[in-house]
C-alpha atoms as a PDB file:
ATOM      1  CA  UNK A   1       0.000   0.000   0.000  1.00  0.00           C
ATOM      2  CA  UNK A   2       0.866   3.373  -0.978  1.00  0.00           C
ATOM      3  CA  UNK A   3       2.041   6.222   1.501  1.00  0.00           C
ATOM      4  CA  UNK A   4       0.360   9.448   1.393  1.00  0.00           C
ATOM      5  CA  UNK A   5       1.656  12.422   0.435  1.00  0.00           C
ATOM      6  CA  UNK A   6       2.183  14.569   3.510  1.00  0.00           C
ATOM      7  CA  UNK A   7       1.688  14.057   7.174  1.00  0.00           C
ATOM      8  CA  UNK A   8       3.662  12.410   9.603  1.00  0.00           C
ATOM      9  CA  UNK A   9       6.085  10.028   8.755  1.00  0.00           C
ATOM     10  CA  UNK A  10       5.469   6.554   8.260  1.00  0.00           C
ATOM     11  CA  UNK A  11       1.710   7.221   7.905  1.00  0.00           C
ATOM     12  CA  UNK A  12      -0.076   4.823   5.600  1.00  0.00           C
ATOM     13  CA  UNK A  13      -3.584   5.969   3.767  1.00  0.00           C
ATOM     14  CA  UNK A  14      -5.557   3.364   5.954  1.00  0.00           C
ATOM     15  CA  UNK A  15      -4.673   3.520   9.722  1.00  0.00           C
ATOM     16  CA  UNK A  16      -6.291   0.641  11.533  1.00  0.00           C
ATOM     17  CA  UNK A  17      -8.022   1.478  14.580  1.00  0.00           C
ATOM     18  CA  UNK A  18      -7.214  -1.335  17.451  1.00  0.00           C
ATOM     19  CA  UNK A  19     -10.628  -0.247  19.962  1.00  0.00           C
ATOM     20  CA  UNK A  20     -12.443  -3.795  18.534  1.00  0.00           C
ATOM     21  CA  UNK A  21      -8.933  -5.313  19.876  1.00  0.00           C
ATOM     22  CA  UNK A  22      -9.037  -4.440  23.540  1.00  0.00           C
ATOM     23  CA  UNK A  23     -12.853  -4.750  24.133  1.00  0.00           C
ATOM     24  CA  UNK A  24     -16.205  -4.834  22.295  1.00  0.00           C
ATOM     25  CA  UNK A  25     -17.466  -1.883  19.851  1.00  0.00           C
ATOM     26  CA  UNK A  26     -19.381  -0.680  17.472  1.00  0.00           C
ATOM     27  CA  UNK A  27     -23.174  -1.038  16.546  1.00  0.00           C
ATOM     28  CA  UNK A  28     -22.881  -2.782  13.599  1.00  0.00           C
ATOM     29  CA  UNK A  29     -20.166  -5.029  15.425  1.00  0.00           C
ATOM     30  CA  UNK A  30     -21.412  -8.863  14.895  1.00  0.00           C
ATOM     31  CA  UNK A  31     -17.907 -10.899  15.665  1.00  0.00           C
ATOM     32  CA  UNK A  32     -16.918  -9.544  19.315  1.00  0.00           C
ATOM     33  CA  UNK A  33     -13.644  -8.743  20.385  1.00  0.00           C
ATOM     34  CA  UNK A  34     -11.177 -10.779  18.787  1.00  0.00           C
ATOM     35  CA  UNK A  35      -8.579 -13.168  21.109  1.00  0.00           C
ATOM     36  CA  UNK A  36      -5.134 -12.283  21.526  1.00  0.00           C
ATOM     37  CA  UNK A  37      -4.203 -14.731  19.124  1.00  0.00           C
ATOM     38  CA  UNK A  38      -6.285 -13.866  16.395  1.00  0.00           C
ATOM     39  CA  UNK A  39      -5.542  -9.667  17.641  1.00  0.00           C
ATOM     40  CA  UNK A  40      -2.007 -11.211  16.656  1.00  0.00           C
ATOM     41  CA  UNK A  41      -3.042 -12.953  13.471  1.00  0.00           C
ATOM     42  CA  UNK A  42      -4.866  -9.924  11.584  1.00  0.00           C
ATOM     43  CA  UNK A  43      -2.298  -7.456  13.081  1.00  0.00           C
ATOM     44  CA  UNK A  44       0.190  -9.538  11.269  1.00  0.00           C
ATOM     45  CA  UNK A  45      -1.679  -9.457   7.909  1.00  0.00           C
ATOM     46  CA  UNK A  46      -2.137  -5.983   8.335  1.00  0.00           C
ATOM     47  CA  UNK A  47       1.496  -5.290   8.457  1.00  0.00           C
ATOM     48  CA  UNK A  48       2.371  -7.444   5.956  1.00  0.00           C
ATOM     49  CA  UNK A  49      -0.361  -5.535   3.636  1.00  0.00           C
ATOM     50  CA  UNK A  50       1.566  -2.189   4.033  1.00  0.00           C
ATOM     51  CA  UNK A  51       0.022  -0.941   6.994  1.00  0.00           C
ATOM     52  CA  UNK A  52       2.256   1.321   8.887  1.00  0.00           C
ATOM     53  CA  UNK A  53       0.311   3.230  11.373  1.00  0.00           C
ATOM     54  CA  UNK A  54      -2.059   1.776  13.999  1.00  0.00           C
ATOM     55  CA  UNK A  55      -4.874   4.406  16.581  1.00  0.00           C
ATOM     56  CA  UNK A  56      -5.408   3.019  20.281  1.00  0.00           C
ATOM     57  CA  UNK A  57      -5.542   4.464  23.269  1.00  0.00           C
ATOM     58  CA  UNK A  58      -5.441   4.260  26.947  1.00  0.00           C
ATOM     59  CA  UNK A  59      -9.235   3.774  27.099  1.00  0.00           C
ATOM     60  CA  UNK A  60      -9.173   0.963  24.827  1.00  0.00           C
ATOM     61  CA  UNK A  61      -9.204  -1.655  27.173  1.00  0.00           C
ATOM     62  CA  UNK A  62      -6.304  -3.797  26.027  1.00  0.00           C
ATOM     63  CA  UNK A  63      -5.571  -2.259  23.128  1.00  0.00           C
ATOM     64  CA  UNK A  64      -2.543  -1.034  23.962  1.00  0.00           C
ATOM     65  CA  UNK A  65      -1.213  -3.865  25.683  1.00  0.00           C
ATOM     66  CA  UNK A  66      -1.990  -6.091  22.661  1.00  0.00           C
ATOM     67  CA  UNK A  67       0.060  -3.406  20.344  1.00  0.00           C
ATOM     68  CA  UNK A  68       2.992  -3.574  22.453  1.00  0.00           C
ATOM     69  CA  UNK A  69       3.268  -7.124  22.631  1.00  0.00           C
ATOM     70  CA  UNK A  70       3.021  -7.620  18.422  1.00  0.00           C
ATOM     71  CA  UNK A  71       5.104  -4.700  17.497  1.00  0.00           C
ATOM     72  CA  UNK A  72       7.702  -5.573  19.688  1.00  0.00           C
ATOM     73  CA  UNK A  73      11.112  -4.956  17.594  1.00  0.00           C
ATOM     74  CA  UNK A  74       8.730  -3.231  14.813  1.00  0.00           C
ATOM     75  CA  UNK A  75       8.493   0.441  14.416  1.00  0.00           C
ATOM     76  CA  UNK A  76       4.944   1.368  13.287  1.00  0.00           C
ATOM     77  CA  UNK A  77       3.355   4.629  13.678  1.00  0.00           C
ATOM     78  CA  UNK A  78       1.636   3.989  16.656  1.00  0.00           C
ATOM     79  CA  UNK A  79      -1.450   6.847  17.799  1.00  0.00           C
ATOM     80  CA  UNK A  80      -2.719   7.146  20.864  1.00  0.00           C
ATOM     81  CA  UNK A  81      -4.413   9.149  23.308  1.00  0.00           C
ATOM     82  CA  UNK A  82      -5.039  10.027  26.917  1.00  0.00           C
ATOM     83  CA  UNK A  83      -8.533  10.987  28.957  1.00  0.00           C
ATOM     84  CA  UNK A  84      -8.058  13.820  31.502  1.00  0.00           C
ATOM     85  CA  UNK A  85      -9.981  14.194  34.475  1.00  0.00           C
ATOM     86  CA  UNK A  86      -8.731  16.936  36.549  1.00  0.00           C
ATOM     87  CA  UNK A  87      -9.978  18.266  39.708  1.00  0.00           C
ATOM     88  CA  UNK A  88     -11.780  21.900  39.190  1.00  0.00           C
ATOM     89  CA  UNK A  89      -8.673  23.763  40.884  1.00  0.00           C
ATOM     90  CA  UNK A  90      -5.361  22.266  39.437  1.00  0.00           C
ATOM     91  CA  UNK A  91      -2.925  23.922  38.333  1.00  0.00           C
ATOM     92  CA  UNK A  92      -0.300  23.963  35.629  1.00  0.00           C
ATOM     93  CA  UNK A  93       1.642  21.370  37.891  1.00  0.00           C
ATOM     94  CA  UNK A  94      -1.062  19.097  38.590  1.00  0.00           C
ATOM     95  CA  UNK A  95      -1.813  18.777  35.614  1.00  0.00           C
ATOM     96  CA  UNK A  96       1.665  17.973  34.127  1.00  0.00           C
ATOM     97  CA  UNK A  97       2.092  15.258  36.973  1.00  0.00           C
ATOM     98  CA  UNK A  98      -1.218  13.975  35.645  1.00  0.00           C
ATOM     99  CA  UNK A  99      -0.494  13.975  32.016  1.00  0.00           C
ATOM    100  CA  UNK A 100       3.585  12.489  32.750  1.00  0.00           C
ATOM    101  CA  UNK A 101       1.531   9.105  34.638  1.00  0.00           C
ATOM    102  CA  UNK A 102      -0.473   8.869  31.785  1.00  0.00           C
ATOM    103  CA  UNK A 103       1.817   8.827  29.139  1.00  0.00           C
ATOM    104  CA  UNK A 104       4.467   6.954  31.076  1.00  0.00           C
ATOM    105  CA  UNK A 105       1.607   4.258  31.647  1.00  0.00           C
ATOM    106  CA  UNK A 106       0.624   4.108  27.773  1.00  0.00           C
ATOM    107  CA  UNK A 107       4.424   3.588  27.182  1.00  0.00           C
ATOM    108  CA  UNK A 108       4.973   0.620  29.522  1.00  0.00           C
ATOM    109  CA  UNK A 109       1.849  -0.582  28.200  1.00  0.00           C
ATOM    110  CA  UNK A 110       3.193  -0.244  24.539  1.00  0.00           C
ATOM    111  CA  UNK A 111       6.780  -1.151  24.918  1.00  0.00           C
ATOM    112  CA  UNK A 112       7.718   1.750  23.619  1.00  0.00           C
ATOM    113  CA  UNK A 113      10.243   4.912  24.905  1.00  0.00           C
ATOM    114  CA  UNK A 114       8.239   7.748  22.843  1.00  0.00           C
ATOM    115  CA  UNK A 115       4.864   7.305  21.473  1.00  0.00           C
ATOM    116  CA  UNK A 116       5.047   8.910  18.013  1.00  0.00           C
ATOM    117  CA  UNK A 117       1.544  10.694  17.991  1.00  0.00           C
ATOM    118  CA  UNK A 118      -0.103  11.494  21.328  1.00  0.00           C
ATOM    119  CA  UNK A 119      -3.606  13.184  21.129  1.00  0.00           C
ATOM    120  CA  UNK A 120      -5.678  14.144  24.209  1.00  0.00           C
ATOM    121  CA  UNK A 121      -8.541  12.008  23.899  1.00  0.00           C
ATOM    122  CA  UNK A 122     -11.719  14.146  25.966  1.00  0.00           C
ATOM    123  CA  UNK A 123     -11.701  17.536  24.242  1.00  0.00           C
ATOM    124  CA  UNK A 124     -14.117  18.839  27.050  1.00  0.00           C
ATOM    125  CA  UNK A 125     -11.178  19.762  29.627  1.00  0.00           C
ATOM    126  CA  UNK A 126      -9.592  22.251  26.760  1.00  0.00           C
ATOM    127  CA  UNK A 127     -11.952  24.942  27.927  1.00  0.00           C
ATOM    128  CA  UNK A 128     -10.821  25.475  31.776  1.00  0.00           C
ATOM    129  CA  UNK A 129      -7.328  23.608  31.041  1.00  0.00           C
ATOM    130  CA  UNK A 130      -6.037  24.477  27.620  1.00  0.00           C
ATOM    131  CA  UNK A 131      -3.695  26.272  28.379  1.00  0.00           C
ATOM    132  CA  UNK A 132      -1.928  23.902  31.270  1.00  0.00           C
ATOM    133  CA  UNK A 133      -2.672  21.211  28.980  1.00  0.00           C
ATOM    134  CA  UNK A 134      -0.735  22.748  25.825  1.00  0.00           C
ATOM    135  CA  UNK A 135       2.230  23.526  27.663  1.00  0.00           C
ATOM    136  CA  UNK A 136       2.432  20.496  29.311  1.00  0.00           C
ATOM    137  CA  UNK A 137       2.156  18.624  25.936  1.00  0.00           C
ATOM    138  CA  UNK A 138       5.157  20.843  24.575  1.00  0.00           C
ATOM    139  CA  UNK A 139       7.153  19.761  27.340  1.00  0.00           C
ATOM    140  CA  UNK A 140       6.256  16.092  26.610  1.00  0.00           C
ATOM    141  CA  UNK A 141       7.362  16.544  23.114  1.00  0.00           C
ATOM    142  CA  UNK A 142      11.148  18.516  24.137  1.00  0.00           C
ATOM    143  CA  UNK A 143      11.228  15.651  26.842  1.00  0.00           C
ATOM    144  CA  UNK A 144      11.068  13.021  23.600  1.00  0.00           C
ATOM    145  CA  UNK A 145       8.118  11.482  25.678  1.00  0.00           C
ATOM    146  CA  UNK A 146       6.082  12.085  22.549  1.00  0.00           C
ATOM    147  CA  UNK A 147       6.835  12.469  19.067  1.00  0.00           C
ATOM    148  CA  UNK A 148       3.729  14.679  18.546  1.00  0.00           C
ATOM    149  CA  UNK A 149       1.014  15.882  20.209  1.00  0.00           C
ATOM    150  CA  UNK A 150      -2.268  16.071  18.971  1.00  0.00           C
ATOM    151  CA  UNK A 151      -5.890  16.527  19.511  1.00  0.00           C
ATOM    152  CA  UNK A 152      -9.082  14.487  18.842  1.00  0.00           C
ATOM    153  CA  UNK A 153     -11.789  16.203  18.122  1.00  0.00           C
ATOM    154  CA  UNK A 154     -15.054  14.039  20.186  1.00  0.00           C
ATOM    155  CA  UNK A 155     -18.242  15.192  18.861  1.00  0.00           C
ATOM    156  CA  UNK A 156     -17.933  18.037  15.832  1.00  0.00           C
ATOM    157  CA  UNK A 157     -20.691  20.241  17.237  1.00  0.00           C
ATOM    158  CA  UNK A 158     -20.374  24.086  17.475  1.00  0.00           C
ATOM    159  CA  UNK A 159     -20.020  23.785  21.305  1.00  0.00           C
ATOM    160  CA  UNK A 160     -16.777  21.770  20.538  1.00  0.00           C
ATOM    161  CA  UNK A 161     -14.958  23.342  17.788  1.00  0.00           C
ATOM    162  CA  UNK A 162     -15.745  26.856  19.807  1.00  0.00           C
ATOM    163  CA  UNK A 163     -13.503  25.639  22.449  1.00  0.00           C
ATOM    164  CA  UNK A 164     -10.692  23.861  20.062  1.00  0.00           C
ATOM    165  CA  UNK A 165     -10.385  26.620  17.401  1.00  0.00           C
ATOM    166  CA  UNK A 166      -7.318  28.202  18.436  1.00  0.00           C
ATOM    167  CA  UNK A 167      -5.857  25.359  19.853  1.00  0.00           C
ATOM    168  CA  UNK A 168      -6.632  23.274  16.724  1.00  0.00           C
ATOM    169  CA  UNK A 169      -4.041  26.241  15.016  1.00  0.00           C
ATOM    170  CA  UNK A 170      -1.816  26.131  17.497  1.00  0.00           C
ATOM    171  CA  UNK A 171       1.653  24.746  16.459  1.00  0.00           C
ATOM    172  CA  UNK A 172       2.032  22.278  19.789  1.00  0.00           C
ATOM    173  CA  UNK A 173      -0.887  19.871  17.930  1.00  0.00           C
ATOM    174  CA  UNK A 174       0.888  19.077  14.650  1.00  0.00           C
ATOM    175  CA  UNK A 175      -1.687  16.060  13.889  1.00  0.00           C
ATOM    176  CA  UNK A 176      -5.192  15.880  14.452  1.00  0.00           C
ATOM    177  CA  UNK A 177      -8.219  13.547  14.416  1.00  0.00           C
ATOM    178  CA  UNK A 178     -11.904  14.094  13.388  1.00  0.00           C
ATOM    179  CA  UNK A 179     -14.908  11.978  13.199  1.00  0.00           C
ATOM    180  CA  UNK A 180     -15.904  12.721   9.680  1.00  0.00           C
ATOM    181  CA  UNK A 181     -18.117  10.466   6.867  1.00  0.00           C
ATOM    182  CA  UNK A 182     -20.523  10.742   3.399  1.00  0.00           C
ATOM    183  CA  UNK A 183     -23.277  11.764   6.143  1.00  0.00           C
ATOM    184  CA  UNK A 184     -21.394  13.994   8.471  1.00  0.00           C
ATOM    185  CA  UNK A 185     -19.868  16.616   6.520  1.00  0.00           C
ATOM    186  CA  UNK A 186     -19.290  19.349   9.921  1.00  0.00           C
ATOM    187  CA  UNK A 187     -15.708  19.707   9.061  1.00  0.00           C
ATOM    188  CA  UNK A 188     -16.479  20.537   5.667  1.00  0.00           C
ATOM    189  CA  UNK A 189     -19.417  23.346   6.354  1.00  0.00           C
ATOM    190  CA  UNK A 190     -17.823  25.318   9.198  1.00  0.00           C
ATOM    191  CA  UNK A 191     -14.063  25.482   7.540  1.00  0.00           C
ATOM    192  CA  UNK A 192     -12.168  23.202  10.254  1.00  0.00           C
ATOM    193  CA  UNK A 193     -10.538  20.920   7.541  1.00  0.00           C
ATOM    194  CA  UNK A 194      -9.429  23.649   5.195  1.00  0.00           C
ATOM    195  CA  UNK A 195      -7.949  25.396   8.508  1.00  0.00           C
ATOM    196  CA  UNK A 196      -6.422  22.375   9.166  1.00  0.00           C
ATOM    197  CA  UNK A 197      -5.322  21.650   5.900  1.00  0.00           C
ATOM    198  CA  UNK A 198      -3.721  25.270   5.635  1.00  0.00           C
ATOM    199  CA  UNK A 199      -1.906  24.860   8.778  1.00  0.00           C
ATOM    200  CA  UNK A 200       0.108  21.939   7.811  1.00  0.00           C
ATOM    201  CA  UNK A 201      -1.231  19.343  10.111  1.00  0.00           C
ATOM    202  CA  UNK A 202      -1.283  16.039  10.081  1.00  0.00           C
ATOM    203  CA  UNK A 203      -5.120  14.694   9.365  1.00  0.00           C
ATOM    204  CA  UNK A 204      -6.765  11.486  10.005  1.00  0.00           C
ATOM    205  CA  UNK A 205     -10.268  10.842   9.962  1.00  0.00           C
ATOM    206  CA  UNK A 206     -12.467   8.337  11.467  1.00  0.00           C
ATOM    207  CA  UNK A 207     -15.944   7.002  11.669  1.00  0.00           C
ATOM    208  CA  UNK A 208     -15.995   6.794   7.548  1.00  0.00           C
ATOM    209  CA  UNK A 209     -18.990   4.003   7.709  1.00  0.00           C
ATOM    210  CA  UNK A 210     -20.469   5.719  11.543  1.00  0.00           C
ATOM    211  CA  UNK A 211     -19.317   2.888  13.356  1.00  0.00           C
ATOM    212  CA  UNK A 212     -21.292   0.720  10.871  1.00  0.00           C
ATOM    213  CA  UNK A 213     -24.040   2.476  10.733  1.00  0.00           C
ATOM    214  CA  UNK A 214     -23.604   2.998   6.634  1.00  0.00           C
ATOM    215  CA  UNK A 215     -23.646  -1.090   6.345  1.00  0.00           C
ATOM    216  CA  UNK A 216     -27.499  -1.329   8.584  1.00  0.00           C
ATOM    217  CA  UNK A 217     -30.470  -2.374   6.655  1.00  0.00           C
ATOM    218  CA  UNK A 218     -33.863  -0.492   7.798  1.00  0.00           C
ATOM    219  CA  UNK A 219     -34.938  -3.851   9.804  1.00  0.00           C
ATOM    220  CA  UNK A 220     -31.671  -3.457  11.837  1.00  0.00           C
ATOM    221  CA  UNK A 221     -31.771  -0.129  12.951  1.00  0.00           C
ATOM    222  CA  UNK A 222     -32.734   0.421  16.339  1.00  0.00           C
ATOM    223  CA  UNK A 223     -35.926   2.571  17.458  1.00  0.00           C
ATOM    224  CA  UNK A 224     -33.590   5.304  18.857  1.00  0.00           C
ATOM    225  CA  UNK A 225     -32.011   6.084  15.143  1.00  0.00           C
ATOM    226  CA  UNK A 226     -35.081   5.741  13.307  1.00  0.00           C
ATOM    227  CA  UNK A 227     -34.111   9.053  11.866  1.00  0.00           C
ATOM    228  CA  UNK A 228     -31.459   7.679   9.916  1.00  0.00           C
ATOM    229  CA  UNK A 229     -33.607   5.473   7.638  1.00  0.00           C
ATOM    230  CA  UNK A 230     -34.130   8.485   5.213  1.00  0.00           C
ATOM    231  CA  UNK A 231     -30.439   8.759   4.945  1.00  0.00           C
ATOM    232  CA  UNK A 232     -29.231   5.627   4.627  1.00  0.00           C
ATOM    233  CA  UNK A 233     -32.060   5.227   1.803  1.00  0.00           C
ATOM    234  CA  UNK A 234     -30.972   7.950   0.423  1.00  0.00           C
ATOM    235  CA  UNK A 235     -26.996   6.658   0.068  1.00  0.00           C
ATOM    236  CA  UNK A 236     -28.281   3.245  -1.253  1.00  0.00           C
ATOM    237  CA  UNK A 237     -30.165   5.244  -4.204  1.00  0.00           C
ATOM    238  CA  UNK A 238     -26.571   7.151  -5.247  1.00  0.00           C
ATOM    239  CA  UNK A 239     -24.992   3.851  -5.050  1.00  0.00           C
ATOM    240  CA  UNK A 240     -27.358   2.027  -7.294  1.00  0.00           C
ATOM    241  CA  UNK A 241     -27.967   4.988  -9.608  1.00  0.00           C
ATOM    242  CA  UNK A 242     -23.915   5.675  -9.740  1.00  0.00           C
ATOM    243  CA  UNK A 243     -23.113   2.225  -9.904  1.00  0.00           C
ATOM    244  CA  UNK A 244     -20.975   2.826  -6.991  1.00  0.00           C
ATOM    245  CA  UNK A 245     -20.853   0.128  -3.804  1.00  0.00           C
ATOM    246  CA  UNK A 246     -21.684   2.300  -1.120  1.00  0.00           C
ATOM    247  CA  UNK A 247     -18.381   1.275   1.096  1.00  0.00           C
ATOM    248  CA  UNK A 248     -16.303   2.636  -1.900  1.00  0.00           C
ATOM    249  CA  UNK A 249     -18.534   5.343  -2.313  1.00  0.00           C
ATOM    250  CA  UNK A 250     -17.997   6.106   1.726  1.00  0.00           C
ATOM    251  CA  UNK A 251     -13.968   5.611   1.455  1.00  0.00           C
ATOM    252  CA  UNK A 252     -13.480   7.497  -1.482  1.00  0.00           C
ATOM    253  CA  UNK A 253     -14.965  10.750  -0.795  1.00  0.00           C
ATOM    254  CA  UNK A 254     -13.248  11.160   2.584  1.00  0.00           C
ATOM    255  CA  UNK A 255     -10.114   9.342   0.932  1.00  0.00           C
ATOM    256  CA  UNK A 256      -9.957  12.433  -1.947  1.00  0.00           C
ATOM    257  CA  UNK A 257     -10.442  15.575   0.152  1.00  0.00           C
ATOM    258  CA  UNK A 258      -8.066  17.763   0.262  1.00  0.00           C
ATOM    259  CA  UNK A 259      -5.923  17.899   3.589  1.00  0.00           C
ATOM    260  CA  UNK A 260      -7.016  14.097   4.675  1.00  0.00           C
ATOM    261  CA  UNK A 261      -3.516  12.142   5.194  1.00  0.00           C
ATOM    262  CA  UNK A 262      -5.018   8.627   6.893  1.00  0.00           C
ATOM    263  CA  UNK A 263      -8.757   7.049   7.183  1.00  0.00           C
ATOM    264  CA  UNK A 264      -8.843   5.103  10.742  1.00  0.00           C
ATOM    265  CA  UNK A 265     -11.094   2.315   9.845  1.00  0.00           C
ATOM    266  CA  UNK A 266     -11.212  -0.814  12.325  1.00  0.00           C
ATOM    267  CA  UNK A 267     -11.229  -4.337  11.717  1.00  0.00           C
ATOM    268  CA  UNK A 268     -12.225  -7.836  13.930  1.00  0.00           C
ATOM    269  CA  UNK A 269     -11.141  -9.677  11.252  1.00  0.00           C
ATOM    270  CA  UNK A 270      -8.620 -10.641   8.543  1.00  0.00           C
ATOM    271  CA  UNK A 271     -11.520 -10.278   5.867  1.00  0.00           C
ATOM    272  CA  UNK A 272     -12.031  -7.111   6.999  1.00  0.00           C
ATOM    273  CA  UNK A 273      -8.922  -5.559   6.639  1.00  0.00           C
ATOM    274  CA  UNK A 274      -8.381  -6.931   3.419  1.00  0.00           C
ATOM    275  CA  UNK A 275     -12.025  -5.193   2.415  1.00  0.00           C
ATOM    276  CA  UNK A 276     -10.695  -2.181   3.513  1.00  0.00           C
ATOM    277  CA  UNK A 277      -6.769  -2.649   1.937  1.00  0.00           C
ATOM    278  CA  UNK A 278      -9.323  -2.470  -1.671  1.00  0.00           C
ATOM    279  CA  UNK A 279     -11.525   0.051  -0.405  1.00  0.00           C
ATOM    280  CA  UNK A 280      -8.464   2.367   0.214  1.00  0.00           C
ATOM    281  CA  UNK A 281      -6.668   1.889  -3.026  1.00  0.00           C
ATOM    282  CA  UNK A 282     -10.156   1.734  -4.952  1.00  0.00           C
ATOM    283  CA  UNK A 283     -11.020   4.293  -7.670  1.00  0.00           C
ATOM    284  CA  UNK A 284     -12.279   7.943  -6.941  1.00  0.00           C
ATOM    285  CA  UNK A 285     -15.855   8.755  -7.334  1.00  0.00           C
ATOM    286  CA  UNK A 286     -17.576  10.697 -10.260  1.00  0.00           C
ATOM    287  CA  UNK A 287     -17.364  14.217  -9.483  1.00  0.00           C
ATOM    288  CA  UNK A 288     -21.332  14.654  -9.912  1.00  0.00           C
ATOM    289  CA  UNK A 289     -21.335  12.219  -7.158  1.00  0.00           C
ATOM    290  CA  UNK A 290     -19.383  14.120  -4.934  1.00  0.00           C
ATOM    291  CA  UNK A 291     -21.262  17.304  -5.511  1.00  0.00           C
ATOM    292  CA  UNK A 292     -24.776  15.212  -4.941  1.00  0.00           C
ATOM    293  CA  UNK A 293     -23.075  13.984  -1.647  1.00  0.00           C
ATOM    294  CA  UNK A 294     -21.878  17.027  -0.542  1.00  0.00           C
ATOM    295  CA  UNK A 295     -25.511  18.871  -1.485  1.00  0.00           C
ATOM    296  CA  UNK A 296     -27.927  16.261   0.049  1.00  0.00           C
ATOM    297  CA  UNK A 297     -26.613  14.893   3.197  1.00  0.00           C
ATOM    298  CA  UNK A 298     -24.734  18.941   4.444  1.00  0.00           C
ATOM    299  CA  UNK A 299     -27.584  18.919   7.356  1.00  0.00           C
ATOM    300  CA  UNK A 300     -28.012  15.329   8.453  1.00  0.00           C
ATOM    301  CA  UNK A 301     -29.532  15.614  11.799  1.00  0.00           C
ATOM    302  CA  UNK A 302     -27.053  15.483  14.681  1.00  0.00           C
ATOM    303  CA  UNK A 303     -28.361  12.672  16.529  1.00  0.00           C
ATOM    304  CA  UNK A 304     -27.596  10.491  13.231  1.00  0.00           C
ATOM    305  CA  UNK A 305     -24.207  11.399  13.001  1.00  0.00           C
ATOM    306  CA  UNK A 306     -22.851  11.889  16.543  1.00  0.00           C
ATOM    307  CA  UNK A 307     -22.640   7.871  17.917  1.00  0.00           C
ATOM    308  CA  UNK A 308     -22.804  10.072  21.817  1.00  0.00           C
ATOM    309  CA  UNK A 309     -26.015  10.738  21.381  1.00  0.00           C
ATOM    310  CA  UNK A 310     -27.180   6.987  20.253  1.00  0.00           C
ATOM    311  CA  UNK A 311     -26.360   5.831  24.048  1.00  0.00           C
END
């Protein structure tokens, strides 16, 4: 598989994200979390198939564990992220102290000295703590704790990206991650990619088929996202009228836009990743496609596309 031009090094166009390997996930998940053998067995075939860079994080369970025991004497590109939960009065130091355990526990966990990416996982702190938090990650990074900090954005609603804005610029988070697919197109509307994209950072994008949602047939959606049947209708309609299977037409036109480096697209299976090794190299979609995509589905309703609000 083919690098892609720009972003960190080492990144590969398909980053596989590990979350199904340290505990169950998904809605559209049908196979469970995998053993550690078979974790071992499709991280293998991933490597072999050219990928080079791998999204965990401390929250996921065993994830990280599981990563550290594979890649041990390997060098992928390995992301991952920490959850912050600090008490309403620290300070710049207690928050450091936190953010050292963290990382330092991530590293043992991976069997690693520096993680190369390092993204603050709960964006919600940024607004009493940014600042604490920012400094401490440049410190991290001088320290060669961290290769590069980073920040993923949770939820893409207004609240969110009114808190992130200028720390999304800042030059401390050279990468960062977005939920982003054919039926949530936020990034798109209010300018964060192409802010993004002119600030040189490093973008990856996940949630390309909504945690599965894209692959549910009316009968299997549940009462609570009844609102997506119109939608998903909808995307089965371009697909048959375009001649276009609907996971290539989901790949492809977060694959082509301008400023995405890496698609984080998990896998419980072998068969899976070698769907989505096709899927990422696959063709790019007709432009009049692109434009119908981008024109019907800019105000999908926000309990569709945010997987928070489906709990």
């Amino acid at each position: 598989m083919q690098k892609r031009n720009g972003g960190s090094p080492g990144l590969s166009k398909l980053t596989l994200g590990t979350v199904q390997l340290g505990m169950p996930y998904g809605i559209h998940n049908r196979e469970g979390m995998p053993s550690e053998e078979s974790s071992f067995e499709l991280l293998k075939y991933a490597w072999e198939g050219g990928v080079s860079s791998y999204d965990t994080a401390s929250a996921y369970g065993l994830s990280e564990i599981i990563l550290g025991k594979f890649f041990n004497g390997k060098q992928p590109l390995i992301t991952s992220k920490i959850h912050l939960k600090p008490e309403p009065h620290a300070d710049g130091n207690q928050i450091e102290r936190t953010m050292r355990g963290l990382i330092e526990s991530s590293l043992e966990r991976l069997g690693m000295r520096s993680v190369p990416i390092l993204m603050l996982h709960n964006t919600d702190v940024m607004e009493h703590f940014g600042n604490h938090i920012t400094a401490s990650f440049r410190k991290m990074r001088h320290e060669g704790l961290i290769g590069q900090a980073g920040i993923s954005v949770g939820v893409n609603t207004e609240a969110e990206y009114r808190i992130l804005w200028d720390y999304l610029r800042d030059e401390t988070y050279e990468a960062v991650q977005l939920p982003m697919n054919v039926l949530d197109h936020r990034p798109l509307v209010n300018g964060c990619l192409d802010m993004l994209t002119g600030a040189g950072k490093t973008v990856f994008v996940r949630s390309v088929f909504l945690q599965g949602l894209l692959y549910m047939k009316d009968e299997e959606l549940p009462a609570k996202l009844e609102e997506a049947r119109l939608p998903l209708a909808a995307l089965r309609e371009l697909s048959e009228r375009y001649g276009v299977p609907l996971p290539q037409m989901a790949v492809s036109f977060i694959r082509d836009l301008p400023g995405v480096h890496s698609l984080v697209i998990g896998a419980e299976t072998k068969e899976q990743i070698k769907d989505n090794l096709v899927l990422i190299e696959g063709p790019a979609i007709p432009e009049r496609l692109r434009e119908e995509i981008a024109l019907r589905f800019r105000e999908v309703p926000e309990k569709v596309v945010t997987p928070l609000m489906w709990k």
